[in-house]
C-alpha atoms as a PDB file:
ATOM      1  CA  UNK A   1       0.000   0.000   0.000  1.00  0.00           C
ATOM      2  CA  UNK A   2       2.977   2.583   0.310  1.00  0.00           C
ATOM      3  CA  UNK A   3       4.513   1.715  -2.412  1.00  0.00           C
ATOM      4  CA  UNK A   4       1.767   3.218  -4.825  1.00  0.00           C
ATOM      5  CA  UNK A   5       1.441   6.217  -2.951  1.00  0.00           C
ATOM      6  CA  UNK A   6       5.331   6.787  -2.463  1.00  0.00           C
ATOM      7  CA  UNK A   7       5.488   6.290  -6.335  1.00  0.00           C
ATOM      8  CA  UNK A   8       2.839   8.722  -6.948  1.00  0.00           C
ATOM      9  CA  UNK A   9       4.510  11.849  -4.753  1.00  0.00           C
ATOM     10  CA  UNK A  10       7.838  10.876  -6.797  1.00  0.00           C
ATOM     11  CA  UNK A  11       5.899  10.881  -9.916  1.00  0.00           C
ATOM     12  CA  UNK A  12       4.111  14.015  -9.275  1.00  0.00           C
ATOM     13  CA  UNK A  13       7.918  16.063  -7.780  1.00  0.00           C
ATOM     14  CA  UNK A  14       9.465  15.362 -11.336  1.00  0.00           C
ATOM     15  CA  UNK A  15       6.048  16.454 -13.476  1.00  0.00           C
ATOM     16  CA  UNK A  16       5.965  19.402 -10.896  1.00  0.00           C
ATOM     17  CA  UNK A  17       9.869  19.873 -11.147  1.00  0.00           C
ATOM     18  CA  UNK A  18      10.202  19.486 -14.734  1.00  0.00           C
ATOM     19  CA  UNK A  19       7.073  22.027 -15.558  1.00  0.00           C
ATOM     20  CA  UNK A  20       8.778  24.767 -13.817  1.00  0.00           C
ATOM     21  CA  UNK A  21      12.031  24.232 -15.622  1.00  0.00           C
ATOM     22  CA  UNK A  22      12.845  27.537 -17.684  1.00  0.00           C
ATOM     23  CA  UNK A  23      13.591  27.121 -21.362  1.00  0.00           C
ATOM     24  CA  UNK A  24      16.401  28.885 -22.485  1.00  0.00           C
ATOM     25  CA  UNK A  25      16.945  29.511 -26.005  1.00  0.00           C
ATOM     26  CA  UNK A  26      19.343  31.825 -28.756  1.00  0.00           C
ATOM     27  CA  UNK A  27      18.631  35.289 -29.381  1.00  0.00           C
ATOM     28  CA  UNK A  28      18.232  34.259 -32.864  1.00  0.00           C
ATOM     29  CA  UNK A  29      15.346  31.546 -31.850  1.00  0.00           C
ATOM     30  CA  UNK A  30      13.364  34.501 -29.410  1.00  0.00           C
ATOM     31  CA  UNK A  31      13.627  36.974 -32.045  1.00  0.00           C
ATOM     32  CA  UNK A  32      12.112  33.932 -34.593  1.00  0.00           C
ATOM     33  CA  UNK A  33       9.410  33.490 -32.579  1.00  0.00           C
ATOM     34  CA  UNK A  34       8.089  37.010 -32.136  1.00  0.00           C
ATOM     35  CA  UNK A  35       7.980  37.273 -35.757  1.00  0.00           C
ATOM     36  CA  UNK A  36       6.061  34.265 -36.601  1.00  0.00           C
ATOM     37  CA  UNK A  37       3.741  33.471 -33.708  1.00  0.00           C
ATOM     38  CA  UNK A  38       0.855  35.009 -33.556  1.00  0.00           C
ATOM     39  CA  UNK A  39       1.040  35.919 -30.132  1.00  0.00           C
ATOM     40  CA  UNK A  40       4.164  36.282 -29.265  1.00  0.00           C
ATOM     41  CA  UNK A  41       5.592  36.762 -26.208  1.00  0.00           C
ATOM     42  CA  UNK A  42       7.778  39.164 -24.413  1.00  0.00           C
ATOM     43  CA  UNK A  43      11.820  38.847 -24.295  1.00  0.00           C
ATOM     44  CA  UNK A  44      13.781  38.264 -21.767  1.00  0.00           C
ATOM     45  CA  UNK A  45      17.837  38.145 -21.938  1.00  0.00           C
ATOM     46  CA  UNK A  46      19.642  37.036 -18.767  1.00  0.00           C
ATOM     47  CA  UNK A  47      23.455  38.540 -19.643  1.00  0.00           C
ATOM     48  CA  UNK A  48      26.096  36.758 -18.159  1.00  0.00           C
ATOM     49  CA  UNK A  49      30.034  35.785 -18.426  1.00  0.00           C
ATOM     50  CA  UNK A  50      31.188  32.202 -16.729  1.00  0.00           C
ATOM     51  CA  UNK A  51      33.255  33.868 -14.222  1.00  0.00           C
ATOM     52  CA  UNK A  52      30.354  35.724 -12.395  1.00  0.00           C
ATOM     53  CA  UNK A  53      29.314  34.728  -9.703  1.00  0.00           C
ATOM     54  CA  UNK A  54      26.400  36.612  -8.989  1.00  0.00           C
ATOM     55  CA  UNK A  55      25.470  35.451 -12.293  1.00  0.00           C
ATOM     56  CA  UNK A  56      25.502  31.696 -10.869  1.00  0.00           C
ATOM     57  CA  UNK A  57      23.636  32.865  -7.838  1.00  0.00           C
ATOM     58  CA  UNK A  58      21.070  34.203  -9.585  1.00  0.00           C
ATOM     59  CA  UNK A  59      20.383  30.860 -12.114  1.00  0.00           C
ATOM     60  CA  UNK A  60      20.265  29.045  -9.189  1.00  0.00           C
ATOM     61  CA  UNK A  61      18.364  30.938  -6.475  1.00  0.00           C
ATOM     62  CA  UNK A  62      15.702  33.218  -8.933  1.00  0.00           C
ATOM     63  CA  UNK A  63      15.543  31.343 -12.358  1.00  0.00           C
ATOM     64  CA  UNK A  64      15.534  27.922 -10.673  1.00  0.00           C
ATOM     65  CA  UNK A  65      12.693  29.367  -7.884  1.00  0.00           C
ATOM     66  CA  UNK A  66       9.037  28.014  -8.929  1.00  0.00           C
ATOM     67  CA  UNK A  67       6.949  30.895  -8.980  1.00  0.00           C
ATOM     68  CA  UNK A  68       9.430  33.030 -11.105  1.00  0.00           C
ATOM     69  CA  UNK A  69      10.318  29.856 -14.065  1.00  0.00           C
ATOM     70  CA  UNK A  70       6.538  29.186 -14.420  1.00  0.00           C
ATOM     71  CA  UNK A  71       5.762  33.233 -14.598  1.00  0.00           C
ATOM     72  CA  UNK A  72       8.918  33.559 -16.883  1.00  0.00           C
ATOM     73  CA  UNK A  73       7.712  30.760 -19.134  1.00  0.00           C
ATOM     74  CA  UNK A  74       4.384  31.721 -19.558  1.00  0.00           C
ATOM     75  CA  UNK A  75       5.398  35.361 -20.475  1.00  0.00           C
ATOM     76  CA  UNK A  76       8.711  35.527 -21.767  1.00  0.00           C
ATOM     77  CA  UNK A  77      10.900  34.078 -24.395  1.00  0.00           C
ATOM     78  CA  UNK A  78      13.568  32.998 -22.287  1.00  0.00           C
ATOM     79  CA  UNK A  79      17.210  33.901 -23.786  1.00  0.00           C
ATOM     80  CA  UNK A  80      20.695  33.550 -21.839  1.00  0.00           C
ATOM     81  CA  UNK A  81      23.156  35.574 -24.039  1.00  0.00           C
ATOM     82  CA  UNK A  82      27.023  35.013 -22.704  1.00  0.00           C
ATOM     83  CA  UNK A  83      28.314  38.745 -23.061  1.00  0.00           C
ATOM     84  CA  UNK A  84      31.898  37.123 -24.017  1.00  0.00           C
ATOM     85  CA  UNK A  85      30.582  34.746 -26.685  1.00  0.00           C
ATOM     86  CA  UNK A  86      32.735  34.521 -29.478  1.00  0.00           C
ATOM     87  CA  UNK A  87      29.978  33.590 -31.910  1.00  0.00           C
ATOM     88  CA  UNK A  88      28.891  35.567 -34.339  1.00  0.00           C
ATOM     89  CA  UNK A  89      25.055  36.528 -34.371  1.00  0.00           C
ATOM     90  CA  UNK A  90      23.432  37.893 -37.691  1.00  0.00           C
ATOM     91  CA  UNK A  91      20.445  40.339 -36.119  1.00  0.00           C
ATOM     92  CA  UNK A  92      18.713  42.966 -38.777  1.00  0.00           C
ATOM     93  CA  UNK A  93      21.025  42.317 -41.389  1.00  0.00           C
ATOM     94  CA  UNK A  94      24.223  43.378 -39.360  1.00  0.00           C
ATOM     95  CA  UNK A  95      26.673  40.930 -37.999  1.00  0.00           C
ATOM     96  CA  UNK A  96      27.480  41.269 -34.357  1.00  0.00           C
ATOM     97  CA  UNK A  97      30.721  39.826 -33.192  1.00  0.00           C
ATOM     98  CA  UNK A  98      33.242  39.246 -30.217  1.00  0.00           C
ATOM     99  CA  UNK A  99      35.620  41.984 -29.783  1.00  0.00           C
ATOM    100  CA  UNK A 100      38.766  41.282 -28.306  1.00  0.00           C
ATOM    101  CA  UNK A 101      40.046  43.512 -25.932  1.00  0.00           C
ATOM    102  CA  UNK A 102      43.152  41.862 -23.880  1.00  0.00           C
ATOM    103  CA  UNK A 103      42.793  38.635 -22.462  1.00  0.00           C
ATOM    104  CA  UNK A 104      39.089  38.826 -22.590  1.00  0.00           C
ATOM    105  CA  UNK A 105      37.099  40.602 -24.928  1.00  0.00           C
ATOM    106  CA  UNK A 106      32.829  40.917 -25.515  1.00  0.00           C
ATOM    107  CA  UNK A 107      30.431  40.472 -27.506  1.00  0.00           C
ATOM    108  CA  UNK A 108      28.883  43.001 -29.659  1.00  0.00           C
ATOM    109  CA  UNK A 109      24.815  42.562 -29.160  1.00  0.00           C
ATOM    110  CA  UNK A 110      25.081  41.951 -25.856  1.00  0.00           C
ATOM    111  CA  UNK A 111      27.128  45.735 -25.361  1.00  0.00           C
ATOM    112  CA  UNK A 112      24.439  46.821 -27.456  1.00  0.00           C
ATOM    113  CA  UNK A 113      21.665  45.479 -25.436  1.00  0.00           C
ATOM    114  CA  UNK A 114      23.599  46.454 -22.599  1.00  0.00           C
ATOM    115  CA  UNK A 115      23.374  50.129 -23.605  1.00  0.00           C
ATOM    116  CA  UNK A 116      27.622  50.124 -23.355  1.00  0.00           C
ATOM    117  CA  UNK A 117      26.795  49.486 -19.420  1.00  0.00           C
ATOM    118  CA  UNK A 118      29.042  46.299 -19.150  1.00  0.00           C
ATOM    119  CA  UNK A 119      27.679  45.144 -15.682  1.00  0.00           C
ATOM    120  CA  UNK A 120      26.675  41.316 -14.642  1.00  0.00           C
ATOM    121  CA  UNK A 121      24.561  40.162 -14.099  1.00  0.00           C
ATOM    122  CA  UNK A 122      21.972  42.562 -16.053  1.00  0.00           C
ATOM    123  CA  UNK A 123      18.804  41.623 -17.176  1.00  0.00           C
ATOM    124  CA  UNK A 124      16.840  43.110 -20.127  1.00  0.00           C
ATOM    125  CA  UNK A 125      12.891  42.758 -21.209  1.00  0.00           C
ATOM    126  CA  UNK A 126      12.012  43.667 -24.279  1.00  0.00           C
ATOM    127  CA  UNK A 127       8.457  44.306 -25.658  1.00  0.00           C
ATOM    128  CA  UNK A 128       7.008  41.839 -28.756  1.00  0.00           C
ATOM    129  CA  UNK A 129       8.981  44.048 -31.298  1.00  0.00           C
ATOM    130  CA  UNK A 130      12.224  43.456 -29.757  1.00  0.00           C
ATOM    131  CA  UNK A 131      12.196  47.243 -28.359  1.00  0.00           C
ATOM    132  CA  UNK A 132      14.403  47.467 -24.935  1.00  0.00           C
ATOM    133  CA  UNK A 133      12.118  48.553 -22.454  1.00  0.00           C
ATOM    134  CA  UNK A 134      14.628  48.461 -19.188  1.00  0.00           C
ATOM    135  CA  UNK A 135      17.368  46.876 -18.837  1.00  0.00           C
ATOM    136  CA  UNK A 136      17.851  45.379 -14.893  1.00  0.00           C
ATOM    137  CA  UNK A 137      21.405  45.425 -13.513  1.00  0.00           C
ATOM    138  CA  UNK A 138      22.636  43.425 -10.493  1.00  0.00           C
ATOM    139  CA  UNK A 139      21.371  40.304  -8.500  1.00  0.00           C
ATOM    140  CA  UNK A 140      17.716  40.082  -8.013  1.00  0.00           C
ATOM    141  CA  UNK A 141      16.133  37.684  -5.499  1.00  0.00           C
ATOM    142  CA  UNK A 142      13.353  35.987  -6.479  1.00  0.00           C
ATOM    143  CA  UNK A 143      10.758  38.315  -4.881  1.00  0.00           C
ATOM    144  CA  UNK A 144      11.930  41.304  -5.877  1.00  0.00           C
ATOM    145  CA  UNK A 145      12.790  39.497  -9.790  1.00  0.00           C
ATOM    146  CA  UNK A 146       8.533  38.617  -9.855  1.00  0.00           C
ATOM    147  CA  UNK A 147       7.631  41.969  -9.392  1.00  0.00           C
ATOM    148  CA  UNK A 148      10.091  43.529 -12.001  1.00  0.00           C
ATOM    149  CA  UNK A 149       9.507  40.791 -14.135  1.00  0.00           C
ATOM    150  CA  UNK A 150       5.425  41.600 -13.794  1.00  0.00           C
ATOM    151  CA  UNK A 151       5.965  44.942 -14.318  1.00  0.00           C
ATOM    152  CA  UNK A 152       7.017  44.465 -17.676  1.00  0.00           C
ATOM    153  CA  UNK A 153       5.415  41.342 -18.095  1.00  0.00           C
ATOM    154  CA  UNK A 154       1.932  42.145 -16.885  1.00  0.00           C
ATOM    155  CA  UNK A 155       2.006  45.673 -19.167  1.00  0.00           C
ATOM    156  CA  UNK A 156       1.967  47.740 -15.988  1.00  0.00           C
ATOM    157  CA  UNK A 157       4.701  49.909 -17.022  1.00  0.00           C
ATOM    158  CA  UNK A 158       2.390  51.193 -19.907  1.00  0.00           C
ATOM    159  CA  UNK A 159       0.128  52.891 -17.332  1.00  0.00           C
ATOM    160  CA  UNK A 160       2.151  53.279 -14.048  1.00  0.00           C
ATOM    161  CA  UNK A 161       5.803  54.242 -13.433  1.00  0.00           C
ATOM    162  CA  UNK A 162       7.925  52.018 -11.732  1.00  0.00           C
ATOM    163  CA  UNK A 163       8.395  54.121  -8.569  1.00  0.00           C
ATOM    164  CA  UNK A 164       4.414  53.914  -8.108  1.00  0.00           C
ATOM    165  CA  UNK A 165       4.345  50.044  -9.273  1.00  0.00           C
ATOM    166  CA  UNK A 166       7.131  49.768  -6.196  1.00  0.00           C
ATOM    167  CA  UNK A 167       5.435  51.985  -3.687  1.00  0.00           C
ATOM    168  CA  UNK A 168       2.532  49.461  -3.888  1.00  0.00           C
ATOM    169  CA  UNK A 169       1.953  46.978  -1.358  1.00  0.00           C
ATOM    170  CA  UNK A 170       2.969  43.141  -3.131  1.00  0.00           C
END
C-alpha cells in the first residue's frame, strides 16, 4: 500500500519539477518566434560571463525558484546571451561579433543590449517588437525578480511608473 502512494509523490515532484524548468533559447530563436507566432511573447535576456558569480547565484536561487520559471515561461521568451561569446550573431542584417580587448574581450549585441553598461549580471525585457524597455542590472532575489519581471510582463509599465508600481503593497 505505500509503495503506490510513495510512487505517486515521486511521480508528481518530477512532473511538478520538470514544468517549472525555464527554457532557455538563442537570441536568434526569441527573435524567430516574435515574428512568426501570432502571439508572441515578451523577451527576456539574462546577460552573463562564466566567471560571475552573482550570475551563478542568480540561475540558481531566482531562475531555478518556482513561482518566477513558471511566470517567466508563460510570459517571456527565455534567452541567456554570454556577453563574451565569441559567436557571431546575424540580427537585422548586421553581424554582431566578439571583440577582443586583452585577455578577454565581448560580444557586440550583448554591449548593445547592454546600452555600453558592461555590468553582470543585467537583465533586459524587451516588448514583442524586440524594443528594450529596461534593462535590470545586479542580482535580483526571487521576490523582488517577480515583481520587475510583472511589471514588464503584466504591461503595468504602460500605465504606471515604476516608482508607483514599487510603492505598492505586493
Amino acid at each position: 500500500m505505500k509503495n503506490p502512494i510513495i510512487l505517486l509523490v515521486l511521480l508528481f515532484a518530477v512532473v511538478y519539477g520538470q514544468a517549472q524548468e525555464i527554457e532557455w533559447m538563442s537570441w536568434t530563436e526569441a527573435v524567430e518566434k516574435t515574428q512568426t507566432e501570432k502571439k508572441p511573447k515578451k523577451i527576456f535576456v539574462d546577460v552573463y560571463t562564466d566567471w560571475c558569480g552573482w550570475c551563478k547565484k542568480m540561475d540558481k536561487d531566482t531562475f531555478n525558484n518556482p513561482e518566477v520559471a513558471a511566470y517567466m515561461k508563460d510570459n517571456f521568451y527565455m534567452v541567456k546571451m554570454d556577453a563574451e561569446s565569441k559567436d557571431d550573431v546575424v540580427y537585422k542584417n548586421k553581424t554582431f561579433k566578439f571583440i577582443s580587448q586583452g585577455r578577454s574581450g565581448y560580444h557586440e549585441l550583448a554591449a548593445a543590449l547592454l546600452q555600453g553598461k558592461m555590468s553582470f549580471p543585467t537583465v533586459i525585457f524587451l516588448n514583442e517588437k524586440q524594443e528594450i524597455l529596461s534593462p535590470v542590472p545586479g542580482y535580483q532575489k526571487p521576490k523582488g525578480f517577480l515583481k520587475i519581471a510583472k511589471y514588464f510582463g503584466d504591461d503595468i509599465y504602460k500605465n504606471k511608473d515604476w516608482k508607483e508600481y514599487d510603492a505598492e503593497k505586493s
